[in-house]
PDB file of N, CA and C in Angstrom:
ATOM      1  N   UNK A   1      80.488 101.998  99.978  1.00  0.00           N
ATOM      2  CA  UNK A   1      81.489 101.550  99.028  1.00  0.00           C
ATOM      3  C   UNK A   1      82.306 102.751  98.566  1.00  0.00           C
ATOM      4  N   UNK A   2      83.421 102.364  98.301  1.00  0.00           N
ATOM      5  CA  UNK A   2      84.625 103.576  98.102  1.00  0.00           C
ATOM      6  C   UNK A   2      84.050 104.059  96.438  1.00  0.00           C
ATOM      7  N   UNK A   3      84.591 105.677  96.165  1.00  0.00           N
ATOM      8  CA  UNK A   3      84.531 105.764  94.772  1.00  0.00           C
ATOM      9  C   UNK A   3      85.182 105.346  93.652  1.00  0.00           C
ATOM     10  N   UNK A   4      85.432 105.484  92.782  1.00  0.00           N
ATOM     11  CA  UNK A   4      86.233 105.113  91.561  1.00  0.00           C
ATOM     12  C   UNK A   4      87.333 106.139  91.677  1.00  0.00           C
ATOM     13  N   UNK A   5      88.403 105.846  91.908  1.00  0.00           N
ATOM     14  CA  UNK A   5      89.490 107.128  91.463  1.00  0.00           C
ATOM     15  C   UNK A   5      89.866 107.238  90.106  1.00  0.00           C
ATOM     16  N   UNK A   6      89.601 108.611  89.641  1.00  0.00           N
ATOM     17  CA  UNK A   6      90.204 109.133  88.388  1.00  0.00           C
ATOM     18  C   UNK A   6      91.368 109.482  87.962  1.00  0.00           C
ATOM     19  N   UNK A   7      91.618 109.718  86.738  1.00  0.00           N
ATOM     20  CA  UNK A   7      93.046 110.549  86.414  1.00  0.00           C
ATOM     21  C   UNK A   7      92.969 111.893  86.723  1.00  0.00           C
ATOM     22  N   UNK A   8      92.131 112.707  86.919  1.00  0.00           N
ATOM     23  CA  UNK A   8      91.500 113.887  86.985  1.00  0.00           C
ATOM     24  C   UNK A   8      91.514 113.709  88.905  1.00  0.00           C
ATOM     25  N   UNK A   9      91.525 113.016  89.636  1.00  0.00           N
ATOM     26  CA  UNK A   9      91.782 113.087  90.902  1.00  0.00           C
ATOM     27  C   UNK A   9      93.036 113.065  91.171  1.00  0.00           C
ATOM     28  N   UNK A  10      94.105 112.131  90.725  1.00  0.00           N
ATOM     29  CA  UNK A  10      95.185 112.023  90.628  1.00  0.00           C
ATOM     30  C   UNK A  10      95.999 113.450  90.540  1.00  0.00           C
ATOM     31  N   UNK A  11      95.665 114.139  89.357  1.00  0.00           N
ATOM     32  CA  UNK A  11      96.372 115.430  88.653  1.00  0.00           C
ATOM     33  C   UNK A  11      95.820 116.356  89.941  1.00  0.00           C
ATOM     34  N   UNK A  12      94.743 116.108  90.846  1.00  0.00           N
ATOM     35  CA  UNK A  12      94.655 116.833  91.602  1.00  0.00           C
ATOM     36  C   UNK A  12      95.468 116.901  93.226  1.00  0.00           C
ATOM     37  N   UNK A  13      95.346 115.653  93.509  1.00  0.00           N
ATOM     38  CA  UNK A  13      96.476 115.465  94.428  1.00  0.00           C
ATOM     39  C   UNK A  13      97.478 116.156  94.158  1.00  0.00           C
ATOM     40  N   UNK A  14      98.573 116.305  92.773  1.00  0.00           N
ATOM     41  CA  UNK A  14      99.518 116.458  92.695  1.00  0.00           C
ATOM     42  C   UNK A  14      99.854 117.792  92.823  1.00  0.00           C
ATOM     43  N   UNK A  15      98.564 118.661  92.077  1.00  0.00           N
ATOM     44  CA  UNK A  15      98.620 119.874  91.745  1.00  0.00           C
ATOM     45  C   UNK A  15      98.601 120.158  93.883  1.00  0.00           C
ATOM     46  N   UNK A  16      97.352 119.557  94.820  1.00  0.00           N
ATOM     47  CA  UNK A  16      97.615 120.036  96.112  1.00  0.00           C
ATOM     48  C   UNK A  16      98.972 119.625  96.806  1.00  0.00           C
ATOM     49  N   UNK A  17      99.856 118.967  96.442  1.00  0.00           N
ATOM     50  CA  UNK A  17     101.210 118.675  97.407  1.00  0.00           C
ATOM     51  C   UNK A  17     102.008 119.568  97.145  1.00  0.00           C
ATOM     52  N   UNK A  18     102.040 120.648  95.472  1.00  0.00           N
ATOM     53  CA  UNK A  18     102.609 121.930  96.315  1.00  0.00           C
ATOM     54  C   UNK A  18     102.221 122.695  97.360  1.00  0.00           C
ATOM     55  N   UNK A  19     101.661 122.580  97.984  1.00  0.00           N
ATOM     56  CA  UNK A  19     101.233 123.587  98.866  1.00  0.00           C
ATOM     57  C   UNK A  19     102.121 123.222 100.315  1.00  0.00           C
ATOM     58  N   UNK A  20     102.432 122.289 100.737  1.00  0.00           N
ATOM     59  CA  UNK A  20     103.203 121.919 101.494  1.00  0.00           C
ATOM     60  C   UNK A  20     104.528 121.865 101.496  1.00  0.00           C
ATOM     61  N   UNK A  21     104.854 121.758  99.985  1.00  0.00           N
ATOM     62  CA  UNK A  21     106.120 122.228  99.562  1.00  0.00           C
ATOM     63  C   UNK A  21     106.602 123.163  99.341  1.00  0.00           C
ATOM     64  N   UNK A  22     105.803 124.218  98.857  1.00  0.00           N
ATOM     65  CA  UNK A  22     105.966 125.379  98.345  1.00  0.00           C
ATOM     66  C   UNK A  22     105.561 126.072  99.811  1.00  0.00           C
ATOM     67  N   UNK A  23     105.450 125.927 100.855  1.00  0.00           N
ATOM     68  CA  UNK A  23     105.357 126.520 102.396  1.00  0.00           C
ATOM     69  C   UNK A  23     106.742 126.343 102.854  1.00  0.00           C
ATOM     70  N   UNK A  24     107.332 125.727 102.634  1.00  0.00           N
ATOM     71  CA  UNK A  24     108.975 125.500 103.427  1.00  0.00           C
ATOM     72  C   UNK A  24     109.496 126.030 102.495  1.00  0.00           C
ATOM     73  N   UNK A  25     109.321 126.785 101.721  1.00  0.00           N
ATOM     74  CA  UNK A  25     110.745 127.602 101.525  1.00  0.00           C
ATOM     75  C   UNK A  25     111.428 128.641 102.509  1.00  0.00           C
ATOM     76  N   UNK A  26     110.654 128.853 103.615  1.00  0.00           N
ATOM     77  CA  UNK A  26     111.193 130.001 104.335  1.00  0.00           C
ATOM     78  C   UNK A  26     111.432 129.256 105.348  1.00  0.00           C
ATOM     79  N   UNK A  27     111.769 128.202 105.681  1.00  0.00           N
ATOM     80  CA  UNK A  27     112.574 127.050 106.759  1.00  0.00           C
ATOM     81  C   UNK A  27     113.791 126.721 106.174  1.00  0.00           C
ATOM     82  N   UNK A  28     114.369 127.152 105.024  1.00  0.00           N
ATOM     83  CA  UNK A  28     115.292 126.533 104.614  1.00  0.00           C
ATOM     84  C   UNK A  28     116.234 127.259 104.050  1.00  0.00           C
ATOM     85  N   UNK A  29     117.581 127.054 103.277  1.00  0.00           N
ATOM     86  CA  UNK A  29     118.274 128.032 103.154  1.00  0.00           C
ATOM     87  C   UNK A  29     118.735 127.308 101.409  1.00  0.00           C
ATOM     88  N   UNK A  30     118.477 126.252 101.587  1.00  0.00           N
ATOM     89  CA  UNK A  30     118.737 125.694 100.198  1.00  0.00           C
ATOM     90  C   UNK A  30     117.389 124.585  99.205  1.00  0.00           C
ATOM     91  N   UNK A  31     117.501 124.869  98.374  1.00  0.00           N
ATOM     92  CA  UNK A  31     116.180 124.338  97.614  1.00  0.00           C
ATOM     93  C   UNK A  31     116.264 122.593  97.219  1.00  0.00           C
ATOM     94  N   UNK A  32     117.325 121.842  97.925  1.00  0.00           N
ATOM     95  CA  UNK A  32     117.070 120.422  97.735  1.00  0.00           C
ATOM     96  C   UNK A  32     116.459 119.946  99.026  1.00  0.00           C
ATOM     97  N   UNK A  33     116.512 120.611 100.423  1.00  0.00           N
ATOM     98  CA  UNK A  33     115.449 119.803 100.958  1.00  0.00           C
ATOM     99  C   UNK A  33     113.823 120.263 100.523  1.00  0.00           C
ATOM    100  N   UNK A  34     113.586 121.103  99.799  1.00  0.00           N
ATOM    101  CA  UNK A  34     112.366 121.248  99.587  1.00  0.00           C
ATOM    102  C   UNK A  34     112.031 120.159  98.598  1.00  0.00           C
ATOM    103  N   UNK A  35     113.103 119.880  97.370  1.00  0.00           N
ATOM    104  CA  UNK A  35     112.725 119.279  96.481  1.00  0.00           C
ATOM    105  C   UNK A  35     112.894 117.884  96.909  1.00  0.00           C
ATOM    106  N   UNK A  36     113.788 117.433  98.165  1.00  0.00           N
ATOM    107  CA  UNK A  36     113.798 115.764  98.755  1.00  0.00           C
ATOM    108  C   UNK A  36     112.114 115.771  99.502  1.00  0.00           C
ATOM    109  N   UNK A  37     111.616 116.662 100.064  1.00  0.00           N
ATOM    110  CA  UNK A  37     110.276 116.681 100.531  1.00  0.00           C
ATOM    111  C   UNK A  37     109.454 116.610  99.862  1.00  0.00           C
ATOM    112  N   UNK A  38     109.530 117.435  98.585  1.00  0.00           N
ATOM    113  CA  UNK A  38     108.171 117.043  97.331  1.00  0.00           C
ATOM    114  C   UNK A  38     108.435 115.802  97.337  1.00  0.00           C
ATOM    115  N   UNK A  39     109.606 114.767  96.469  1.00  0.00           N
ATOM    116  CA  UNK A  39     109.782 113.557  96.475  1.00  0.00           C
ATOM    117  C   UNK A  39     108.983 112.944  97.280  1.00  0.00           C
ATOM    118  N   UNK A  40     109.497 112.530  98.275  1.00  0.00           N
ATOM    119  CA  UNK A  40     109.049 111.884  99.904  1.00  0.00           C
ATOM    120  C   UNK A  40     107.178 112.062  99.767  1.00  0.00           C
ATOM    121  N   UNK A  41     107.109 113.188  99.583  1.00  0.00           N
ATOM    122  CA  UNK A  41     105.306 113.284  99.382  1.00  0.00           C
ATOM    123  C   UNK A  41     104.659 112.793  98.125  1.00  0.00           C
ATOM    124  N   UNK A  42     105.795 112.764  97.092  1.00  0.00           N
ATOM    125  CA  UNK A  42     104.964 112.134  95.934  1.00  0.00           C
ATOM    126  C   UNK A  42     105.286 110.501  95.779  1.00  0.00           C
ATOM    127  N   UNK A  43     106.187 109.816  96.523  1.00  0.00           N
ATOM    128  CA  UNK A  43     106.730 108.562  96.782  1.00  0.00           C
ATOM    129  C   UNK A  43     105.571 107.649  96.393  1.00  0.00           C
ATOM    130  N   UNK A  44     104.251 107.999  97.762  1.00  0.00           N
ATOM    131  CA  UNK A  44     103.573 106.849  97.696  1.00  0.00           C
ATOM    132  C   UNK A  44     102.314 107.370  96.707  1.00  0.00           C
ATOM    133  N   UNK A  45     102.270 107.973  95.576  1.00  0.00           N
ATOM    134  CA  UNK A  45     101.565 107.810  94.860  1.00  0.00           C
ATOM    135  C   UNK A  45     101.948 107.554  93.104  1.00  0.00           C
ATOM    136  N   UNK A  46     103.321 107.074  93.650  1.00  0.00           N
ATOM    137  CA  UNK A  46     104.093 106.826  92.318  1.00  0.00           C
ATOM    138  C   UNK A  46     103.480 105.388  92.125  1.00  0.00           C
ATOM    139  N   UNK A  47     103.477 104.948  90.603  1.00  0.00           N
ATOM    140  CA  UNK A  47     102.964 103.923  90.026  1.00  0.00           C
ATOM    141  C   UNK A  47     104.349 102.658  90.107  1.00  0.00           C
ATOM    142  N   UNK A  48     104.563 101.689  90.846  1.00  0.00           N
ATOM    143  CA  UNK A  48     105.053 100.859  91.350  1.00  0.00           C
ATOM    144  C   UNK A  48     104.909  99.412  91.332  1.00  0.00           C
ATOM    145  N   UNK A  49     105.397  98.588  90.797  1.00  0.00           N
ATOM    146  CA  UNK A  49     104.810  97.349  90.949  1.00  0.00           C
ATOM    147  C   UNK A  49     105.450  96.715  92.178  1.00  0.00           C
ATOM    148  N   UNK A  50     104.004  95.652  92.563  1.00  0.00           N
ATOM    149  CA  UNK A  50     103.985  95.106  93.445  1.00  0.00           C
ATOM    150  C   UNK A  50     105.181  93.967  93.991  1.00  0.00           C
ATOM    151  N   UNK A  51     105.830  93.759  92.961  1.00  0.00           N
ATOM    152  CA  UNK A  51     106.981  92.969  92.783  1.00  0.00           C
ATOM    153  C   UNK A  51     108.497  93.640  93.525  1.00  0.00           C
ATOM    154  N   UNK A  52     108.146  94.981  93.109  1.00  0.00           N
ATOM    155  CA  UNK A  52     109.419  95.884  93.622  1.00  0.00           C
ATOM    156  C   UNK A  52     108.693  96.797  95.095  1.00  0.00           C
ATOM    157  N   UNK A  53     107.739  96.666  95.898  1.00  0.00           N
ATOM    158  CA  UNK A  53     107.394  97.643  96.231  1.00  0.00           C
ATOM    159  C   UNK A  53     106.679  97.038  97.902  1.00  0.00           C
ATOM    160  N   UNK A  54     106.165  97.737  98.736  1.00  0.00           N
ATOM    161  CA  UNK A  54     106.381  97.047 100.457  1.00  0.00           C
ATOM    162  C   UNK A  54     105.030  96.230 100.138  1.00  0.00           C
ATOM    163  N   UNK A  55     103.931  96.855  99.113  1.00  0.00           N
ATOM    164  CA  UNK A  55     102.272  95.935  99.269  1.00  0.00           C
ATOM    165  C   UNK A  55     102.335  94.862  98.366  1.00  0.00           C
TER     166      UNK A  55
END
């Protein structure tokens, strides 16, 4: 059986998706595709209702 996810897991995800973001700065020459890529990575863990959203 799966665990319980926390808020304290959550804040951790978030805190690890800089790391993927904060790696492309030296692919790039301007700082909005880094910041359209954080987006894009934090997309699907944004709080969404099901009404507006693909599940």
């Amino acid at each position: 059986m799966a665990e319980a996810v926390t808020v304290q897991d959550v804040a951790s995800w978030d805190a690890d998706l800089h790391t993927p973001t904060d790696g492309l700065g030296w692919t790039v020459n301007h700082p909005e595709p880094r910041v359209m890529f954080g987006l894009m990575m934090r997309a699907p863990l944004a709080d969404v209702p099901k009404k507006n959203s693909w599940g």
